[in-house]
Protein backbone atom coordinates (compact mmCIF):
# COMPACT_ATOMS: atom_id res chain seq x y z
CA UNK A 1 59.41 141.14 266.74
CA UNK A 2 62.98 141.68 267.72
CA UNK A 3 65.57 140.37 265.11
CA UNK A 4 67.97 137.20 266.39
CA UNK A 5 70.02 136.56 263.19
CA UNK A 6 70.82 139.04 259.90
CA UNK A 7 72.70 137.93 257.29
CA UNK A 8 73.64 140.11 254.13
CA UNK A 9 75.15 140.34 251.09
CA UNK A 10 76.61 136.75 251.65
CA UNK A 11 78.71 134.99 249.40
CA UNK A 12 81.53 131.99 248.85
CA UNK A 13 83.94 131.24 246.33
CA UNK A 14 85.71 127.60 245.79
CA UNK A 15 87.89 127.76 243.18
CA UNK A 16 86.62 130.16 241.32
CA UNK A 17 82.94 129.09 241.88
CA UNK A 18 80.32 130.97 242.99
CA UNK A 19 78.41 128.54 245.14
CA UNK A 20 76.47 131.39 247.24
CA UNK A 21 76.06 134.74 245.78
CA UNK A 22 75.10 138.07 247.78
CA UNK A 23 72.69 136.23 249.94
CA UNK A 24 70.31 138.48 252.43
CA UNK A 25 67.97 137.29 254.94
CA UNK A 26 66.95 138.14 258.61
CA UNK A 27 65.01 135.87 261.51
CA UNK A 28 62.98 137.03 264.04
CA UNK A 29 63.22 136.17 267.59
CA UNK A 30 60.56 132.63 267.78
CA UNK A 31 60.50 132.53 264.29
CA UNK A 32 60.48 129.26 262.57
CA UNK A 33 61.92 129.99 258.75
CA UNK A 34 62.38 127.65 256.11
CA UNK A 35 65.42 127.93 253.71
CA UNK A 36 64.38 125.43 250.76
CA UNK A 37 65.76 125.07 246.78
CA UNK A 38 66.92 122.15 244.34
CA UNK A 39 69.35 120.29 245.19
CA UNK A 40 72.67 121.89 245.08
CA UNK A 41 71.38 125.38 245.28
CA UNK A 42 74.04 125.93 248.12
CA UNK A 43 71.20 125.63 251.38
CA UNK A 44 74.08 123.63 253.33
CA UNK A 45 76.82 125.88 252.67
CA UNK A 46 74.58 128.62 253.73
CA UNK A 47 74.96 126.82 257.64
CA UNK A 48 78.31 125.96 257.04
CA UNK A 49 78.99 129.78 256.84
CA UNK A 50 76.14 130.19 259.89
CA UNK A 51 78.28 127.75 261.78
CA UNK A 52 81.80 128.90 260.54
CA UNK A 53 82.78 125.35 259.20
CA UNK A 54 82.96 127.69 256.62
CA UNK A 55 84.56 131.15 256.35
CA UNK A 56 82.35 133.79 254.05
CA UNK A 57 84.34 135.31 250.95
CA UNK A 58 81.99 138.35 251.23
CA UNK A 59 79.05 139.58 253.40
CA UNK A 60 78.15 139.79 257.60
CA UNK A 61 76.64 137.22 259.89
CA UNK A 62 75.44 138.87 262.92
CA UNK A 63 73.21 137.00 265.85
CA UNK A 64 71.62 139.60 268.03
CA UNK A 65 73.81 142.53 266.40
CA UNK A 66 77.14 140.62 267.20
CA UNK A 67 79.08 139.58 263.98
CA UNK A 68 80.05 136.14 264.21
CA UNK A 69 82.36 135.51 261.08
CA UNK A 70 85.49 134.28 262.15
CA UNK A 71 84.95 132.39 264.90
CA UNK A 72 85.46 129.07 265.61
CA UNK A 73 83.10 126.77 265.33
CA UNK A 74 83.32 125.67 269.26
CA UNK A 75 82.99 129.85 269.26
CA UNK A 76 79.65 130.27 267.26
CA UNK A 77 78.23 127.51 269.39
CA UNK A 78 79.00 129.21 272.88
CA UNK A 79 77.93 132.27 271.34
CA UNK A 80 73.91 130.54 270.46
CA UNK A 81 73.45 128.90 267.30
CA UNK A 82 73.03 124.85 267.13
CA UNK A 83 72.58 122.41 264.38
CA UNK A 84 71.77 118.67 263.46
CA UNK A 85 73.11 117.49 260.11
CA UNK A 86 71.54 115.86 256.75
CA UNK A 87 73.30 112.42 258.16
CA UNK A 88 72.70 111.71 261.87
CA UNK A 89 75.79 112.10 263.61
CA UNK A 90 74.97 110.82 267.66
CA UNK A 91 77.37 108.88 269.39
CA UNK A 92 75.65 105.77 268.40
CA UNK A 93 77.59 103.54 271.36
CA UNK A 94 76.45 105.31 274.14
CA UNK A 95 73.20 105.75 276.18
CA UNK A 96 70.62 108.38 275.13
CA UNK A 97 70.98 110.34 278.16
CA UNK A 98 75.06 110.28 277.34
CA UNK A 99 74.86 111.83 273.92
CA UNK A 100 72.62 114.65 275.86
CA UNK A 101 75.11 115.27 278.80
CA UNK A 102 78.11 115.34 276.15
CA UNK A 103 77.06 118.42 274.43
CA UNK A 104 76.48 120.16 278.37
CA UNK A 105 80.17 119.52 279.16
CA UNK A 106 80.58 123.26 278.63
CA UNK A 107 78.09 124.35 281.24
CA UNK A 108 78.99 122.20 283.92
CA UNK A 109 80.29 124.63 286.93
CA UNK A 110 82.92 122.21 288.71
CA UNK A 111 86.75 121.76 288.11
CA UNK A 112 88.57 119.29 287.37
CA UNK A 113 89.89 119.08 291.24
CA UNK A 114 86.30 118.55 292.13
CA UNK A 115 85.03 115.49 289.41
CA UNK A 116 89.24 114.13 290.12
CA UNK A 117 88.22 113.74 294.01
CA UNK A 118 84.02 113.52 293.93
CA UNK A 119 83.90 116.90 295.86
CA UNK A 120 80.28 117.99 297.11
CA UNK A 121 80.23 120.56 294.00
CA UNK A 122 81.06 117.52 291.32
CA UNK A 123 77.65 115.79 292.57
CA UNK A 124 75.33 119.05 292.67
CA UNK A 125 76.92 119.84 289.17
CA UNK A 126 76.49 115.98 288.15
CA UNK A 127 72.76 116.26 289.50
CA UNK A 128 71.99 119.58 287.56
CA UNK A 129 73.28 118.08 284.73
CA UNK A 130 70.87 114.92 284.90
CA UNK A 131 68.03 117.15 285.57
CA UNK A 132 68.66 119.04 282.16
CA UNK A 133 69.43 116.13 280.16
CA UNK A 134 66.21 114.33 281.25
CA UNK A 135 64.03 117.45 280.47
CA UNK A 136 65.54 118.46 277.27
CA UNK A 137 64.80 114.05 276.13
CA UNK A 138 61.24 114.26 277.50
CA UNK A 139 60.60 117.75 275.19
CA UNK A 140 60.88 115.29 272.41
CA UNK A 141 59.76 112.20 273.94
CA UNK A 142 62.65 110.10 274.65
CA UNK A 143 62.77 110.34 278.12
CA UNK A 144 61.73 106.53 278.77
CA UNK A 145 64.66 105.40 276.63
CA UNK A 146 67.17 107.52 278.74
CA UNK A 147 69.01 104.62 279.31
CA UNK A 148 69.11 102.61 275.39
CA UNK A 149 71.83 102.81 273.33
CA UNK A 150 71.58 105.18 270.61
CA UNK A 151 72.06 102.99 268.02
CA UNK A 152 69.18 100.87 268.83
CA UNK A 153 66.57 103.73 268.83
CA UNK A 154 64.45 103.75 265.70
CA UNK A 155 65.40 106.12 262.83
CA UNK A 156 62.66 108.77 263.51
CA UNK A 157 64.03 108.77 267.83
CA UNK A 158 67.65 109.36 266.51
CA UNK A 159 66.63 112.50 264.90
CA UNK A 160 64.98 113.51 267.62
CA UNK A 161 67.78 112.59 269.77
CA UNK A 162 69.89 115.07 267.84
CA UNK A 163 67.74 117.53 267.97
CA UNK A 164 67.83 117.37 272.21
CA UNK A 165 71.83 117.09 271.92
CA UNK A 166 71.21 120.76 270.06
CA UNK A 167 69.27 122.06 272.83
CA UNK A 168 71.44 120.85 275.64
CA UNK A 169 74.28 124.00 274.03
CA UNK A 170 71.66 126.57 275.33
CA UNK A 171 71.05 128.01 271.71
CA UNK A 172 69.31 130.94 270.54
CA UNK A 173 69.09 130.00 267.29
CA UNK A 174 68.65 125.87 266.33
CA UNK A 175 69.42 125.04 262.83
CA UNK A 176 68.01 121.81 261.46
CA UNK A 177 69.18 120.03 258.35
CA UNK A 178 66.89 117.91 256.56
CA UNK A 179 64.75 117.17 259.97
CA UNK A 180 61.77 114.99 257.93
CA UNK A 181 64.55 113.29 255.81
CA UNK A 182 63.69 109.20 255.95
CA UNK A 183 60.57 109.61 257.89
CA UNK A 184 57.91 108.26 257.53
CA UNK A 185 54.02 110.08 257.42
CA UNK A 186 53.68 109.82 261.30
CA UNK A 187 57.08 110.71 262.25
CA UNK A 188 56.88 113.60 260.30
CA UNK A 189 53.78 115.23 261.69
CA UNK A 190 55.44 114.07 265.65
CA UNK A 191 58.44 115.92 264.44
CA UNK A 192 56.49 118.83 263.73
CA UNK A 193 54.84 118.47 266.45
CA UNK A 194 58.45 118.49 268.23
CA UNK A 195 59.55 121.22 266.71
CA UNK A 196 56.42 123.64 267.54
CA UNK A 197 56.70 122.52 271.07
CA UNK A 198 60.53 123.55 270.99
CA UNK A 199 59.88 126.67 269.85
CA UNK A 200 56.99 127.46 272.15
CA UNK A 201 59.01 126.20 275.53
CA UNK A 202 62.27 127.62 275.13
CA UNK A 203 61.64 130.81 273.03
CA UNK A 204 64.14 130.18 270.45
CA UNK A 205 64.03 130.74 266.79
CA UNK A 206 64.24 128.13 264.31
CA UNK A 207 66.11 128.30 260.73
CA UNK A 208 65.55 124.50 258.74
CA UNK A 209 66.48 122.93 255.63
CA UNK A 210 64.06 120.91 254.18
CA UNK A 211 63.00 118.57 250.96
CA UNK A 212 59.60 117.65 252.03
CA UNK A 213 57.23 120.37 250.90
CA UNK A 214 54.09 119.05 252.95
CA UNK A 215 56.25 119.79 255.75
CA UNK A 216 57.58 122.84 255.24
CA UNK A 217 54.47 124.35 254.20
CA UNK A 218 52.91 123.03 257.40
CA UNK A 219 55.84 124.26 260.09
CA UNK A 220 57.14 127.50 258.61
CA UNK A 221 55.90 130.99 258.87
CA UNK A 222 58.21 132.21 256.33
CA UNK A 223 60.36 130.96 253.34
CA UNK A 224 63.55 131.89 251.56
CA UNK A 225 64.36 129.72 248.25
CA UNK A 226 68.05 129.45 246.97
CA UNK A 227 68.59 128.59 243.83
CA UNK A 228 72.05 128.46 241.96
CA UNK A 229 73.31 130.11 245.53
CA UNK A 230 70.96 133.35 245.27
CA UNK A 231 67.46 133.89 246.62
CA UNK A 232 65.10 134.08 244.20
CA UNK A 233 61.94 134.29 246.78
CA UNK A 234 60.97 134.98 249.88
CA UNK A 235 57.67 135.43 251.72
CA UNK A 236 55.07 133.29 253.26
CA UNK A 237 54.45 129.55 252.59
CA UNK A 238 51.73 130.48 250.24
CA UNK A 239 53.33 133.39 248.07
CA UNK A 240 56.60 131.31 247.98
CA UNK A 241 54.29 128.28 246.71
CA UNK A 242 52.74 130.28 244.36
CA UNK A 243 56.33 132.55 242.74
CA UNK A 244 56.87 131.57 238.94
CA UNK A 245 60.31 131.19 239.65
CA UNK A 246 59.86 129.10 242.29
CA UNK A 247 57.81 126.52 240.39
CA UNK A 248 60.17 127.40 237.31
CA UNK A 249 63.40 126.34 239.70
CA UNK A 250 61.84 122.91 241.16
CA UNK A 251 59.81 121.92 237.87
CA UNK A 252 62.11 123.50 235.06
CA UNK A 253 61.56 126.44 232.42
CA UNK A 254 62.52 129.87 232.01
């Protein structure tokens, strides 16, 4: 399995703080990965720094063997990595299909000349476009609500909605914040669903963040816990489940 992303030997410092410390991990092309730990073990700073909302104070980022730190974020997106966020952040005023052709703005080959005076290319461009957006919402089953406003789709559709606005940046790598968080039983086994398919039909590797255990033990083929901003464990759902200092970091003890 060809390697998409390696990170080592990261780290940040705010003020002094450690809040990630010398962390090392890899993800292999169609992998889906789980990065789990307690609450405030520093698993959203770890995409911050993936995503360069955040610059590293030590360490090397590199997707496909390209470093990444120091780009902009605009940057690390054109160069293949995506994300959603822990709170949903669509452009709740707008139609479904909208929030999908937003994130494709980037990709569409006309110029301003042509979309200023409707040119031939503006409507082939327009039309590509459409074709994308309505794929990308039927991959995770919106496609029939195209045309709804965001903010009326149910909780569980808005994350999914996300999730296509993601795809629509052509990424290599998707990374998913708290996917399962406020769903219920059902929508959490569609989501996984979702995600599987994802992975399947567009060959791209997926790196999440994730409370629900039942979940993550049920989607991911491998597992790296944080904990105080270090990993303390790494391996399949089932060793990682069964580490000391695993259960010792969620449950307490030494």
């Amino acid at each position: 399995m060809s390697e998409i992303l390696n990170v080592q030997n990261l780290g940040i410092t705010f003020g002094g703080l450690n809040a990630v410390k010398d962390v090392s991990f890899s993800i292999g092309q169609g992998e889906i990965v789980g990065l789990i730990g307690p609450n405030g073990a520093g698993k959203t700073t770890v995409f911050n720094m993936l995503t360069n909302v955040y610059q590293p104070t030590t360490g090397s980022i590199e997707l496909e063997k390209v470093s990444i730190v120091g780009k902009k974020t605009y940057e690390t997106t054109a160069q293949g990595i995506a994300r959603t966020f822990q709170n949903i952040r669509l452009f709740k005023d707008i139609s479904v299909m909208d929030n999908v052709k937003i994130a494709m703005d980037a990709s569409i080959r006309c110029s301003m000349l042509d979309s200023i005076l409707r040119l031939p290319r503006y409507w082939k461009a327009e039309k590509e476009v459409d074709q994308r957006a309505h794929e990308l919402l039927k991959v995770v089953g919106l496609d029939d609500l195209a045309e709804h406003t965001a903010r009326n789709l149910p909780y569980g559709q808005q994350r999914k909605l996300e999730i296509a606005r993601a795809l629509a940046t052509n990424p290599k790598l998707l990374l998913l914040d708290e996917p399962a968080a406020g769903m219920n039983p059902t929508e959490t086994q569609e989501l996984m669903h979702t995600i599987r398919s994802i992975r399947d039909k567009f060959s791209i590797s997926i790196l999440l963040i994730e409370h629900d255990m039942s979940f993550v033990m049920g989607i991911c083929e491998r597992l790296y816990v944080l904990d105080y901003g270090m990993i303390i464990s790494s391996g399949s759902p089932e060793e990682v489940r069964n580490d000391p200092r695993v259960i010792a970091a969620y449950l307490g003890g030494e």
